[in-house]
PDB file of N, CA and C in Angstrom:
ATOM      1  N   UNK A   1       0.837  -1.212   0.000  1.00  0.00           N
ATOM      2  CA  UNK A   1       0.000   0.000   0.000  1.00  0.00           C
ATOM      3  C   UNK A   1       0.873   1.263   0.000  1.00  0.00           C
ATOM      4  N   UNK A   2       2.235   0.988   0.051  1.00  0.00           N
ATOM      5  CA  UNK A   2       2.933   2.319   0.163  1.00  0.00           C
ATOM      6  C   UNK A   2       2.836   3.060  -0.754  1.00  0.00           C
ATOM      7  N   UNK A   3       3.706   1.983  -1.755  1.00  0.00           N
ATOM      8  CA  UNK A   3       3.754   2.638  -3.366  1.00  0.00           C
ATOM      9  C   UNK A   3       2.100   3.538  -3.932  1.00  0.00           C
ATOM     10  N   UNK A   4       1.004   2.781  -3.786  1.00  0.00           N
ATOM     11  CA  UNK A   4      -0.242   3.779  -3.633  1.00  0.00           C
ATOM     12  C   UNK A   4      -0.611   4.655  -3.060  1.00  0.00           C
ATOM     13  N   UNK A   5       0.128   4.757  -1.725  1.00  0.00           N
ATOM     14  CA  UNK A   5       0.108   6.197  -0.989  1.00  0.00           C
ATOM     15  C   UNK A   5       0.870   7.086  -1.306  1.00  0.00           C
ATOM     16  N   UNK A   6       1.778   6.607  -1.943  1.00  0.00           N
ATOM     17  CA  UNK A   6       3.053   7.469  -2.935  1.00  0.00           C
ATOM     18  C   UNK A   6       2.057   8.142  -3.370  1.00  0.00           C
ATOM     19  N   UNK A   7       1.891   7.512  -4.558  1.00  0.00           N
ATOM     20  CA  UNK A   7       1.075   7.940  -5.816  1.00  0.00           C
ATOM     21  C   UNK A   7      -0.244   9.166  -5.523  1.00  0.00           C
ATOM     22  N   UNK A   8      -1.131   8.267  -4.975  1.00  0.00           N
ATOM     23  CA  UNK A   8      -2.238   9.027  -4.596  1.00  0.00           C
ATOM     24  C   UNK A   8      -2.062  10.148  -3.258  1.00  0.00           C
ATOM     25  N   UNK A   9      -0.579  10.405  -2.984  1.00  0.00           N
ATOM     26  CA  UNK A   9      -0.583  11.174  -1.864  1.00  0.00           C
ATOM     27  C   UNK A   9      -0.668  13.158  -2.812  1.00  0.00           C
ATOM     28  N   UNK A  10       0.053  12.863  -3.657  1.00  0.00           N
ATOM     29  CA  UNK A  10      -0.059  13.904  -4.771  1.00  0.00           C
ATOM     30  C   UNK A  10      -1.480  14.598  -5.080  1.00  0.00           C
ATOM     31  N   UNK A  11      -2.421  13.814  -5.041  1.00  0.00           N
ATOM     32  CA  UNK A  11      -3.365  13.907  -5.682  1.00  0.00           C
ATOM     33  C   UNK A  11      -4.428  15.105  -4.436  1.00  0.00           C
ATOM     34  N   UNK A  12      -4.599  16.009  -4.953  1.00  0.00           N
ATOM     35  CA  UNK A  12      -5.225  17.285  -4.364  1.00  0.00           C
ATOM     36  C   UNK A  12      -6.697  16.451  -4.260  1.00  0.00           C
ATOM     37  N   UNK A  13      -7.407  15.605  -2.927  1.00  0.00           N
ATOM     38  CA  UNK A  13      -8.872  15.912  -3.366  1.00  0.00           C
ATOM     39  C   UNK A  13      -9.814  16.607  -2.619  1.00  0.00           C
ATOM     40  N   UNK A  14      -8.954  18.234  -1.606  1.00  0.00           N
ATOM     41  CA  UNK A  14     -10.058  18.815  -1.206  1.00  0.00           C
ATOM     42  C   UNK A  14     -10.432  19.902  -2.216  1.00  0.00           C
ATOM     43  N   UNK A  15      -9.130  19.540  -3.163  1.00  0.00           N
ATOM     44  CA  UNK A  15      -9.123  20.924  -4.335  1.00  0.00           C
ATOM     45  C   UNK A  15     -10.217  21.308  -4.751  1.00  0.00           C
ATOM     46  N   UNK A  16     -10.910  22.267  -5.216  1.00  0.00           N
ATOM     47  CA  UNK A  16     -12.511  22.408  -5.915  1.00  0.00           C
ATOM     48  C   UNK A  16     -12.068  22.829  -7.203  1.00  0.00           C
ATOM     49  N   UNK A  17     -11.054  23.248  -7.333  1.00  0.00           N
ATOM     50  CA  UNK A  17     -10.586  23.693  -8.775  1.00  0.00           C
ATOM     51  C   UNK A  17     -10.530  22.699  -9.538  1.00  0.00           C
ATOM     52  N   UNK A  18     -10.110  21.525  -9.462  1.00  0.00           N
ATOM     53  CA  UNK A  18     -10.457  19.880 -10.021  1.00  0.00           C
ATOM     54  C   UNK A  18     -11.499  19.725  -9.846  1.00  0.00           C
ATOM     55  N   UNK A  19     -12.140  19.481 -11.196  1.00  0.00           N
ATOM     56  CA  UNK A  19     -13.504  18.574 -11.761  1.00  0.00           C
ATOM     57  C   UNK A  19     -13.027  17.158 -11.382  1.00  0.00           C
ATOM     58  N   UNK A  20     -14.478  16.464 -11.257  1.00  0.00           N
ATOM     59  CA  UNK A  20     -14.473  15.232 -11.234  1.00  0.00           C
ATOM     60  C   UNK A  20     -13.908  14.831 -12.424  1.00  0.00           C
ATOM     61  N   UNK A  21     -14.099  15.006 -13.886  1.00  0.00           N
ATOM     62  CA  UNK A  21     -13.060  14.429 -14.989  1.00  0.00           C
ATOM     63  C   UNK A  21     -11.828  14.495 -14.868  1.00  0.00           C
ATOM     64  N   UNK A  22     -10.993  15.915 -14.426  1.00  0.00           N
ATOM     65  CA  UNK A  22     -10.026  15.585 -14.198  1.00  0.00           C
ATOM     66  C   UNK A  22      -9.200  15.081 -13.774  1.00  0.00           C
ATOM     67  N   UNK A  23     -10.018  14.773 -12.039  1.00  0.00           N
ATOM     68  CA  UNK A  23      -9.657  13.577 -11.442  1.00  0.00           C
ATOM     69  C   UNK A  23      -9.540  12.201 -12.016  1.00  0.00           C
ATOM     70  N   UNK A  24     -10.311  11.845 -12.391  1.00  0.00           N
ATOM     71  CA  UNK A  24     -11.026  11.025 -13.420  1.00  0.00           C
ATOM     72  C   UNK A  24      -9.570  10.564 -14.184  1.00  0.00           C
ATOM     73  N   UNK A  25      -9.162  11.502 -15.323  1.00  0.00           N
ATOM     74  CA  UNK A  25      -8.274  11.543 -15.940  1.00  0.00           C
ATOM     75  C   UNK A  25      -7.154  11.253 -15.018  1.00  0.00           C
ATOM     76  N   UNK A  26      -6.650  11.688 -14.256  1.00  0.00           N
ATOM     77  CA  UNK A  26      -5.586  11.364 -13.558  1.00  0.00           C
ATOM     78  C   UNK A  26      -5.697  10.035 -13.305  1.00  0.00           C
ATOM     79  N   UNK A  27      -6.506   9.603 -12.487  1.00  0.00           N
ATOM     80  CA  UNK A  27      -6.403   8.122 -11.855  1.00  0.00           C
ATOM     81  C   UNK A  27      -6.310   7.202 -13.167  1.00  0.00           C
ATOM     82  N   UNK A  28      -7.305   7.487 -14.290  1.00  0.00           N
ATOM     83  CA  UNK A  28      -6.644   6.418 -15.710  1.00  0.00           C
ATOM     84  C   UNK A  28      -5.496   6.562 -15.700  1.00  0.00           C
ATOM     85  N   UNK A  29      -4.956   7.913 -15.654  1.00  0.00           N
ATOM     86  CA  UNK A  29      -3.334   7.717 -15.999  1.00  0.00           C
ATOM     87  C   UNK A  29      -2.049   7.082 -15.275  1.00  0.00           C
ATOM     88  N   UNK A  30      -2.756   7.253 -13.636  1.00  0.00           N
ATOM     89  CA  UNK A  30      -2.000   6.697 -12.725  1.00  0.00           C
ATOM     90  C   UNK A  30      -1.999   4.708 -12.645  1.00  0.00           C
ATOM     91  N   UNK A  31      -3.540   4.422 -13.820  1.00  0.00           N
ATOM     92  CA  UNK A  31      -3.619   2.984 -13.421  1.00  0.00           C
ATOM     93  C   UNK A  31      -3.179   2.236 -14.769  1.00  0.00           C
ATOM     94  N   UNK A  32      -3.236   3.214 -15.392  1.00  0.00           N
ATOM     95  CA  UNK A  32      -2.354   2.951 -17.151  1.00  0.00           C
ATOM     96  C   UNK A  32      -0.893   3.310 -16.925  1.00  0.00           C
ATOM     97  N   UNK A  33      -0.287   3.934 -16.031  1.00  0.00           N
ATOM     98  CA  UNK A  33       1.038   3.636 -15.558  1.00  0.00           C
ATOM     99  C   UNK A  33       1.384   2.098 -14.791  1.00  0.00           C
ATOM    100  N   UNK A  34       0.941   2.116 -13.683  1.00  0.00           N
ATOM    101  CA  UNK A  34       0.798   1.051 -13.159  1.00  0.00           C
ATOM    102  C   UNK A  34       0.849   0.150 -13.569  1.00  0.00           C
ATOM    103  N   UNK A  35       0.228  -0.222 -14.921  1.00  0.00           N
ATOM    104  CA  UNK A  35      -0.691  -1.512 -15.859  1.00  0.00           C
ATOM    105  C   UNK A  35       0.830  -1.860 -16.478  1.00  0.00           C
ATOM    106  N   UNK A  36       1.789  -0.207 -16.965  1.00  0.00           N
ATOM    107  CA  UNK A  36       2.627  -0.782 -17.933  1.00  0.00           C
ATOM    108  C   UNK A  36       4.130  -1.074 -17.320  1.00  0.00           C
ATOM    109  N   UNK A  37       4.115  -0.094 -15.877  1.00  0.00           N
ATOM    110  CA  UNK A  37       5.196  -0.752 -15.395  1.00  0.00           C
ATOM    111  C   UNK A  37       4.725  -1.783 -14.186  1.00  0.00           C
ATOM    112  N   UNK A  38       3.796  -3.125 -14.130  1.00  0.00           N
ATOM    113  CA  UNK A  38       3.882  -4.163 -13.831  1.00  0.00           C
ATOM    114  C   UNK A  38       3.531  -4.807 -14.334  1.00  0.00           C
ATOM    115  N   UNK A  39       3.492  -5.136 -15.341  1.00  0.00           N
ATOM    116  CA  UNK A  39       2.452  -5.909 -16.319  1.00  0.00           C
ATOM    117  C   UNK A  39       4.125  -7.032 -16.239  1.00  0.00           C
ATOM    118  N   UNK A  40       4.976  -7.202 -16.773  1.00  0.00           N
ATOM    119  CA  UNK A  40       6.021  -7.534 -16.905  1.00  0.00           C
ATOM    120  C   UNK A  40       5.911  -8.500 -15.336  1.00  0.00           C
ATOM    121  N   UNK A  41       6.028  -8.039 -14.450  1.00  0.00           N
ATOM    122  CA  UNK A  41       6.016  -7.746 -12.756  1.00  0.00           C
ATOM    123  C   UNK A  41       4.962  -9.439 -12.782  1.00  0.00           C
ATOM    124  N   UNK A  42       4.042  -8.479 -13.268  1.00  0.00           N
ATOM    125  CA  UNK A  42       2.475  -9.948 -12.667  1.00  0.00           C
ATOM    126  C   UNK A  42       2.919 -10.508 -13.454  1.00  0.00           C
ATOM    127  N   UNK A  43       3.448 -10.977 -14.805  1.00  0.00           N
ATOM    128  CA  UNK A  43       3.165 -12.144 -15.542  1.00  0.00           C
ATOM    129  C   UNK A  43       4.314 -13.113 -14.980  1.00  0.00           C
ATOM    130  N   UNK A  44       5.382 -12.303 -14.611  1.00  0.00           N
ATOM    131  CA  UNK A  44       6.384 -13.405 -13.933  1.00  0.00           C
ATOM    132  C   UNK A  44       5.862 -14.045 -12.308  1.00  0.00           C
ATOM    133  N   UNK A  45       5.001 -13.567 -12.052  1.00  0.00           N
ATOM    134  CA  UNK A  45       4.495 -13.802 -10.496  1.00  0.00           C
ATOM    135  C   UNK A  45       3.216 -15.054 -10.770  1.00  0.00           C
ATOM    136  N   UNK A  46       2.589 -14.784 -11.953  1.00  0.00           N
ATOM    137  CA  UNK A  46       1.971 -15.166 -12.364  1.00  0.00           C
ATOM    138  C   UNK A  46       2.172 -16.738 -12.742  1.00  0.00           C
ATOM    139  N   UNK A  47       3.657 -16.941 -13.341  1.00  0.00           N
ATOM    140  CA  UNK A  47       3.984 -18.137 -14.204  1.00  0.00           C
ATOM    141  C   UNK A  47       4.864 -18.730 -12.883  1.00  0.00           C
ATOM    142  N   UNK A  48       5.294 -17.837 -11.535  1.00  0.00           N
ATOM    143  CA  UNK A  48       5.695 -18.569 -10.783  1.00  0.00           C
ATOM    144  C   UNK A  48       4.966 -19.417  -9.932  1.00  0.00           C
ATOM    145  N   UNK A  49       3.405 -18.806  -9.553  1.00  0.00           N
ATOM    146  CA  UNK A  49       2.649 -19.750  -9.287  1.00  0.00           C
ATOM    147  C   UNK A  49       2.108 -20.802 -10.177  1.00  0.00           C
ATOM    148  N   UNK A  50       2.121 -20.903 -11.814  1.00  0.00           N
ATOM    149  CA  UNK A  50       1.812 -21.605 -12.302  1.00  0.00           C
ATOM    150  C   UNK A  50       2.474 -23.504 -11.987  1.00  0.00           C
ATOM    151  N   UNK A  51       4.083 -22.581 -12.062  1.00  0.00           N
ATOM    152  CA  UNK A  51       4.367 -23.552 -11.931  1.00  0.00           C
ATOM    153  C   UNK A  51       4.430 -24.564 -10.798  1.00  0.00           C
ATOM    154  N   UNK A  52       4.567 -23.376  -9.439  1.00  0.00           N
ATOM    155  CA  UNK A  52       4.597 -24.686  -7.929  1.00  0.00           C
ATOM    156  C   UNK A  52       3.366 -26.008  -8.406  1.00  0.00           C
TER     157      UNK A  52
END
C-alpha cells in the first residue's frame, strides 16, 4: 500500500478547482502507468505460481 500512498498522496482531493473528470483523468493515468510498469512484474508472479 505504500507505493499507492506514494502515488495518490499527490493527488489534491479537497481541491474544488479539479472537476471530477479531471480527477477522473488522472487516476486512468495513474492505473495505465501502473498496468505498464507491472504488467512484466504480474506475468512473472503469475507463471511462478503456475508452476509450484
Amino acid at each position: 500500500m505504500s507505493k499507492h500512498q506514494k502515488f495518490y498522496s499527490g493527488l489534491p482531493l479537497n481541491s474544488k478547482r479539479l472537476g471530477k473528470s479531471r480527477i477522473l483523468l488522472f487516476l486512468i493515468r495513474v492505473l495505465a502507468f501502473h498496468i505498464q510498469m507491472s504488467h512484466l512484474n504480474i506475468s512473472k508472479v503469475f507463471y511462478q505460481y503456475a508452476e509450484e
